[in-house]
Structure formats: structure tokens, C-alpha cells
Protein backbone atom coordinates (compact mmCIF):
# COMPACT_ATOMS: atom_id res chain seq x y z
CA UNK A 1 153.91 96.08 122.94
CA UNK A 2 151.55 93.34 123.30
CA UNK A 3 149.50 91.91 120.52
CA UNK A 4 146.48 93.41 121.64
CA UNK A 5 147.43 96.34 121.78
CA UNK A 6 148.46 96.52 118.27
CA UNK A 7 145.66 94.95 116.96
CA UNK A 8 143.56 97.83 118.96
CA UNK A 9 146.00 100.61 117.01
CA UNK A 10 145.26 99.11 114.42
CA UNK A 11 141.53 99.78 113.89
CA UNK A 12 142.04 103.40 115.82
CA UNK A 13 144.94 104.53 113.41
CA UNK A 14 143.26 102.89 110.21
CA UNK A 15 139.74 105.53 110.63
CA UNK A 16 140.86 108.80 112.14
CA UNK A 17 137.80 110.76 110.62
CA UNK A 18 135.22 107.68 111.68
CA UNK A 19 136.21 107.68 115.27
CA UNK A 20 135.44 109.99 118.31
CA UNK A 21 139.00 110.09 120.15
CA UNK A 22 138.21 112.24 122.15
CA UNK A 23 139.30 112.19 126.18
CA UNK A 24 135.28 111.16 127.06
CA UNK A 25 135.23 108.92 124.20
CA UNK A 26 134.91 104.56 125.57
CA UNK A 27 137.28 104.10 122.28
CA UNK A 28 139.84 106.22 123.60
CA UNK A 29 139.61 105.16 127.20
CA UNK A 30 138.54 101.46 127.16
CA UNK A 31 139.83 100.35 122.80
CA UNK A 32 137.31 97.79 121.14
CA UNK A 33 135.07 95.69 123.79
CA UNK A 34 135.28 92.51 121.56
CA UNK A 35 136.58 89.11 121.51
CA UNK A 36 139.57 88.83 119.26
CA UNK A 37 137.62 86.79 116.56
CA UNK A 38 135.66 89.37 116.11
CA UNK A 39 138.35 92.30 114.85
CA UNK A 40 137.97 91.60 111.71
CA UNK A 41 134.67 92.05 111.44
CA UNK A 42 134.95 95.29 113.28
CA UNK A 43 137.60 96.44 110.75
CA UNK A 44 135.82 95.59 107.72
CA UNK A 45 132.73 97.38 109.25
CA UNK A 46 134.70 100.51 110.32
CA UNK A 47 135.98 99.99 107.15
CA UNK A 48 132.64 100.70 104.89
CA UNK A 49 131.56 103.61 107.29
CA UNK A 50 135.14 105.08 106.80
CA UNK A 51 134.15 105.16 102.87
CA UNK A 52 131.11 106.74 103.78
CA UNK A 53 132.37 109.51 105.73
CA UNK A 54 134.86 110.02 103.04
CA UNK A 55 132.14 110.18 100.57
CA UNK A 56 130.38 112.94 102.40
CA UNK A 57 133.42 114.57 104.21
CA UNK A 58 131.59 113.82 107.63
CA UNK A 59 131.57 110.63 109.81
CA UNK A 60 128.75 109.39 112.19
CA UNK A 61 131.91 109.61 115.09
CA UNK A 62 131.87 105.98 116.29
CA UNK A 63 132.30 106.06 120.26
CA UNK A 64 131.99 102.50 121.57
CA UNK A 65 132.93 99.26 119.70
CA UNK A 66 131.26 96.35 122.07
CA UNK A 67 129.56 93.00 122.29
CA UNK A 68 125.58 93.35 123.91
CA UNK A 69 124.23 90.10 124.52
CA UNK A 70 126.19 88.14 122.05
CA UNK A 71 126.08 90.86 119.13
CA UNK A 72 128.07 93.54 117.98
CA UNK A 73 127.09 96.96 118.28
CA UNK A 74 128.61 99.87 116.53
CA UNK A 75 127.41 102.75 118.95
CA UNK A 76 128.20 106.47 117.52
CA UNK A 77 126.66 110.30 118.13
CA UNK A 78 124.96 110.65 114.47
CA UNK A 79 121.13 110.08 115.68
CA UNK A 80 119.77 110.14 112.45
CA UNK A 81 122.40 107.94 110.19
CA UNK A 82 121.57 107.43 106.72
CA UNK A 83 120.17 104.31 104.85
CA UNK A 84 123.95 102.80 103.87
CA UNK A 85 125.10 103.39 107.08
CA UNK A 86 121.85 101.83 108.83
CA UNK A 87 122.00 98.27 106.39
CA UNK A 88 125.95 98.26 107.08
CA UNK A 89 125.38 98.09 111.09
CA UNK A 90 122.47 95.56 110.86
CA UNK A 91 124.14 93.50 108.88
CA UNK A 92 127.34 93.40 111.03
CA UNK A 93 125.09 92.70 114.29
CA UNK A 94 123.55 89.37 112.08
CA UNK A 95 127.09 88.66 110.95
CA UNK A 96 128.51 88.67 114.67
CA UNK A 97 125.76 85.79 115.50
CA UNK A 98 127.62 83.34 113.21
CA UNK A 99 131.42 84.55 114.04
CA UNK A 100 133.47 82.80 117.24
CA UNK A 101 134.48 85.66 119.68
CA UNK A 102 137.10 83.87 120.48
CA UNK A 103 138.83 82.83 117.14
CA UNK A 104 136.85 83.66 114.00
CA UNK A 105 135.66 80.50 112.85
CA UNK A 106 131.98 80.04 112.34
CA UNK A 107 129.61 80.55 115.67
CA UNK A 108 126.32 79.98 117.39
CA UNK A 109 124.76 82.51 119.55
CA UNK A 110 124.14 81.18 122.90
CA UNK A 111 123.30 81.64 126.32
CA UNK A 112 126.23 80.08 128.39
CA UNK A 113 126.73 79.95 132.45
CA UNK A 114 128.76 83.39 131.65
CA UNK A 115 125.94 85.51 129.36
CA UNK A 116 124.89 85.50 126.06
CA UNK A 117 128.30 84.92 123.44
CA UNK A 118 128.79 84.09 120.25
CA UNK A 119 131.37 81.16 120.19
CA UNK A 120 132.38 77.91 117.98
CA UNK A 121 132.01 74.59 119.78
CA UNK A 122 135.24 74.49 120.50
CA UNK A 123 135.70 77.50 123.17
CA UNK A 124 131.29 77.74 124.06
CA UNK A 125 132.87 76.89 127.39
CA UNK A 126 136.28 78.40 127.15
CA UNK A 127 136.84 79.72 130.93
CA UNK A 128 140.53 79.38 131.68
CA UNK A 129 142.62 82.44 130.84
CA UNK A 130 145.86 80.82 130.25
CA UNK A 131 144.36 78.77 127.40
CA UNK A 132 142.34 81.52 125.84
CA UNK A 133 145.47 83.86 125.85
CA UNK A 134 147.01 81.37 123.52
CA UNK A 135 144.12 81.67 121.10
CA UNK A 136 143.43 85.41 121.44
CA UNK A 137 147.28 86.10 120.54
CA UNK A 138 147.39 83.45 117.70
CA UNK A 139 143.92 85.22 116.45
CA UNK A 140 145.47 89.10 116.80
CA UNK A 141 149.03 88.30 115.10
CA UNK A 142 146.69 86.88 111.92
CA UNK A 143 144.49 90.28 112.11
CA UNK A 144 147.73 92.60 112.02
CA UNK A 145 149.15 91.45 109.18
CA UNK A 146 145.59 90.93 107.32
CA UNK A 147 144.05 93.81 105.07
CA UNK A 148 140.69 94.85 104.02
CA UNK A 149 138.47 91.71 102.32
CA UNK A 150 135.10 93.05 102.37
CA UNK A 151 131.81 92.38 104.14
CA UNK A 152 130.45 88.95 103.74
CA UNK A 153 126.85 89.95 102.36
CA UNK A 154 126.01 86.80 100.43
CA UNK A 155 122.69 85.76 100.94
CA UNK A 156 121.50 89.42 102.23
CA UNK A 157 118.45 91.18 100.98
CA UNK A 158 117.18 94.94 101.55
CA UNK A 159 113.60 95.20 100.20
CA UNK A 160 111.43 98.37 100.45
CA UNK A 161 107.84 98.19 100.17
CA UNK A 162 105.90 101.40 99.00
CA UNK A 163 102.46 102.63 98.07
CA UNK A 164 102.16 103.47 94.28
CA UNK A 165 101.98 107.04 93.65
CA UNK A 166 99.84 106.47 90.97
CA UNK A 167 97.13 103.35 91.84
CA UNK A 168 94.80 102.98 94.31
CA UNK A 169 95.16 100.03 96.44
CA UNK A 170 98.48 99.28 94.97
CA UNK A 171 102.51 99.42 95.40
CA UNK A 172 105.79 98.50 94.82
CA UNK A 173 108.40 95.95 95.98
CA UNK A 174 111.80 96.52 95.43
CA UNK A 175 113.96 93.72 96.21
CA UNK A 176 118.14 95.12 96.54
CA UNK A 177 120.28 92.28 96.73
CA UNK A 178 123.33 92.13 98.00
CA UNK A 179 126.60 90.88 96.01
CA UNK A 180 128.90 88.08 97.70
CA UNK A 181 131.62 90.97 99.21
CA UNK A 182 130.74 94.15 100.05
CA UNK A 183 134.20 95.52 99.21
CA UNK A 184 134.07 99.07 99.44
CA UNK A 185 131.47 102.33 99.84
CA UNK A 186 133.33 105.00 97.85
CA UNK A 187 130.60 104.61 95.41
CA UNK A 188 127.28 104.27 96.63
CA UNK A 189 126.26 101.02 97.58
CA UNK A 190 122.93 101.44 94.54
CA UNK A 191 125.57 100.57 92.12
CA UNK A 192 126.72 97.84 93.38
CA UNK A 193 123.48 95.89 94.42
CA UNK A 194 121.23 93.99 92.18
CA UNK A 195 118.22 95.26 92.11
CA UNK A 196 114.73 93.65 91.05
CA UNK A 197 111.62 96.03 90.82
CA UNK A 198 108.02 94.86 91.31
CA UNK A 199 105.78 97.80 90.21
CA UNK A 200 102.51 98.43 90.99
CA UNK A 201 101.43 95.10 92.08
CA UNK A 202 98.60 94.45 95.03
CA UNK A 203 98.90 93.67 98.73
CA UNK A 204 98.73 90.03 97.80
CA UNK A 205 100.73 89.40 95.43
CA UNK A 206 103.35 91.95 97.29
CA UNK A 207 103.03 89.50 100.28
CA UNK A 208 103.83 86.37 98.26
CA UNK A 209 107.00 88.31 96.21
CA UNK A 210 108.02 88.90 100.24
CA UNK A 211 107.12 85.19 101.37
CA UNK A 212 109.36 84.31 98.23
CA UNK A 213 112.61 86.64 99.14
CA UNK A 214 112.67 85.88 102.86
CA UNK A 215 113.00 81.39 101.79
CA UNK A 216 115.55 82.11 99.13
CA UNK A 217 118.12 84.96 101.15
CA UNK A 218 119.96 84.43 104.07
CA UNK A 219 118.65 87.55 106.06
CA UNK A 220 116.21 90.02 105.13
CA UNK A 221 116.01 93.90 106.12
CA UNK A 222 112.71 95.01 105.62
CA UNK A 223 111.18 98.61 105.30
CA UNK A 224 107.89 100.14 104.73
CA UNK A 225 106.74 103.58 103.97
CA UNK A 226 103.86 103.41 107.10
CA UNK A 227 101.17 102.95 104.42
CA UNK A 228 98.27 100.41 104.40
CA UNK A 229 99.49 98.97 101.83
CA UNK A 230 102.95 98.36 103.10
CA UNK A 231 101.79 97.40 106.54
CA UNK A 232 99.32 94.78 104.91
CA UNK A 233 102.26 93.43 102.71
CA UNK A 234 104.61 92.94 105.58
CA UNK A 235 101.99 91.87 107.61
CA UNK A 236 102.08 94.52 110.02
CA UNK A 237 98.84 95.13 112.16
């Protein structure tokens, strides 16, 4: 059986209750769309939704694993997916800009002659099958005999911005910050972020606390409860 192949069992026999098998299903029919280099990442991603649908005994039934315009997308049938399972995607998408399709090391995002790929300088002009069969098999035999390590989430921030139910013309910021490796969601994720709460505080100030978070973190998700003063701390017109 060919590497590939085994590295494709792999992720389909690890999450039975995360993925949609079924005969319609692009997982079943056409296995993960993805450059080698990027299986792990699609394990450890799996991996964290997996806990989650553990957690609650129902999975968002993950149909397609594939790479749009350089970035991952995890595409499943739960239209409405929760917040853990909405933070876990986006940062997987950011994570696949920086990740080598090709062999895992670290990656640019770029347009090449061929589309828009994520690749090292090594193989951003890797064409010839011959030579990128020797990576991808090098690449798979390392992810078969790997095991779970965690999300990379150092430098990641989640901060929700929020009218105050008690002040006029004021709000909250609360800033959730991520620890270095997200290992696991069998708890939820609350516990294992550190969180810093600015409370009742105006637009201003809420705008500089932002301005401040987005220079210091790596990436920063962003979300607003619609309200003026949200919209006026994000800068949202």
C-alpha cells in the first residue's frame, strides 16, 4: 500500500464520528485534497474538532479536506458551528499560510505560474513529479509514525467587544489569549485560555486596548455584538 494511502487512513480511521463517510461524501471518494506538508496540520485540526464532537456526542460531519487559493479549508454540513469550532478553523486557514504544502517547513503564500500555494523557497517552483514524489513520500512516512502535538496557537488572540449592559455609551473588551499548544478540547477551550477583561471602558479607550492587542499577537480574531459601540471600537462604519 503506498504511503499515501496510509497517511490518508490515517486521518479517516483516527475521527470516525468527525467525518461524513458516506458514498456522496469528497472524503470518501477523493481522501484529503492537500499537499503532504500539510497532514499534520489537518490531523491536529481534525484532531480538536474530534474532542469537540466527543464533548457534545455530535460532530459538525467534515466532508471535504482541501487547499482554496493557498489555504486550508475544513468544509462540513453543520451551518451554524459553534464559537470553539469557528476559532479552531480560522486559525488552521492562518496557520496553512505559513506551512510548505510540500514538506512542512515554514511557508509563504504566493501566487506562482500554477495558482495561489503555500510553499517554502525551496519547492515555490517545484514542477517535476519525479522529484516531488521523493519529498511527498519522505514527508508521509514522518506523518504515520507521528502522534498528536497540538495546535500551534502562540501568538493568537480572540477578543470580543460588547456594549455594557449597564452604562450608557460604554462596553467591554475581553481579550482571550491563546496558550503556546492547543493540545486538546475535551475541556472547553475557556479553561485553557488566558483571559484579560476590560470592563466598562469607552469607545476610545476600547479602540486603543484593540490598537494595543493587534501590535503585540500574532493574529487577531475579532467579534462584535453589532452595537455602536462595538462597531465604533473596531472601527466598523
Amino acid at each position: 500500500m503506498k504511503l499515501e494511502k496510509l497517511a490518508t487512513q490515517k486521518i479517516l480511521n483516527s475521527y470516525p464520528l468527525l467525518l461524513d463517510l458516506s458514498k456522496a461524501s469528497p472524503i470518501k471518494n477523493v481522501g484529503v485534497e492537500v499537499g503532504p506538508g500539510w497532514y499534520p496540520l489537518v490531523y491536529e485540526t481534525l484532531g480538536l474538532l474530534n474532542d469537540l464532537a466527543l464533548r457534545y456526542q455530535s460532530g459538525p460531519h467534515v466532508n471535504q479536506i482541501k487547499m482554496e487559493s493557498g489555504a486550508l479549508e475544513v468544509l462540513s454540513s453543520n451551518s451554524n458551528p459553534d464559537l470553539e469550532q469557528t476559532l479552531i478553523e480560522i486559525i488552521s486557514r492562518y496557520l496553512s499560510g505559513e506551512i510548505c504544502e510540500v514538506c512542512g517547513a515554514t511557508g509563504v503564500r504566493q501566487h506562482l505560474s500554477f495558482g495561489y500555494h503555500t510553499r517554502c523557497e525551496r519547492h515555490s517552483y517545484l514542477r517535476n513529479d519525479v522529484e516531488y514524489n521523493i519529498y511527498k513520500y519522505k514527508v508521509f512516512e514522518n506523518f504515520i509514525n507521528s502522534d498528536r502535538q497540538g495546535l500551534k496557537t502562540d501568538g493568537f488572540a480572540y477578543v470580543h467587544v460588547y456594549k455594557s449592559p449597564y452604562y450608557k455609551n460604554r462596553g467591554c473588551v475581553h481579550i482571550y489569549e491563546f496558550p503556546e499548544h492547543l493540545l486538546s478540547l475535551k475541556e472547553s477551550m475557556e479553561y485553557q485560555l488566558h483571559s484579560i477583561c476590560h470592563d466598562d471602558v469607552n469607545d476610545l479607550i476600547a479602540n486603543e486596548i484593540i490598537h494595543s492587542v493587534n501590535n503585540e499577537s500574532k493574529a487577531v480574531i475579532f467579534a462584535g455584538d453589532g452595537s455602536r459601540f462595538a462597531k465604533k471600537s473596531l472601527n466598523i462604519k
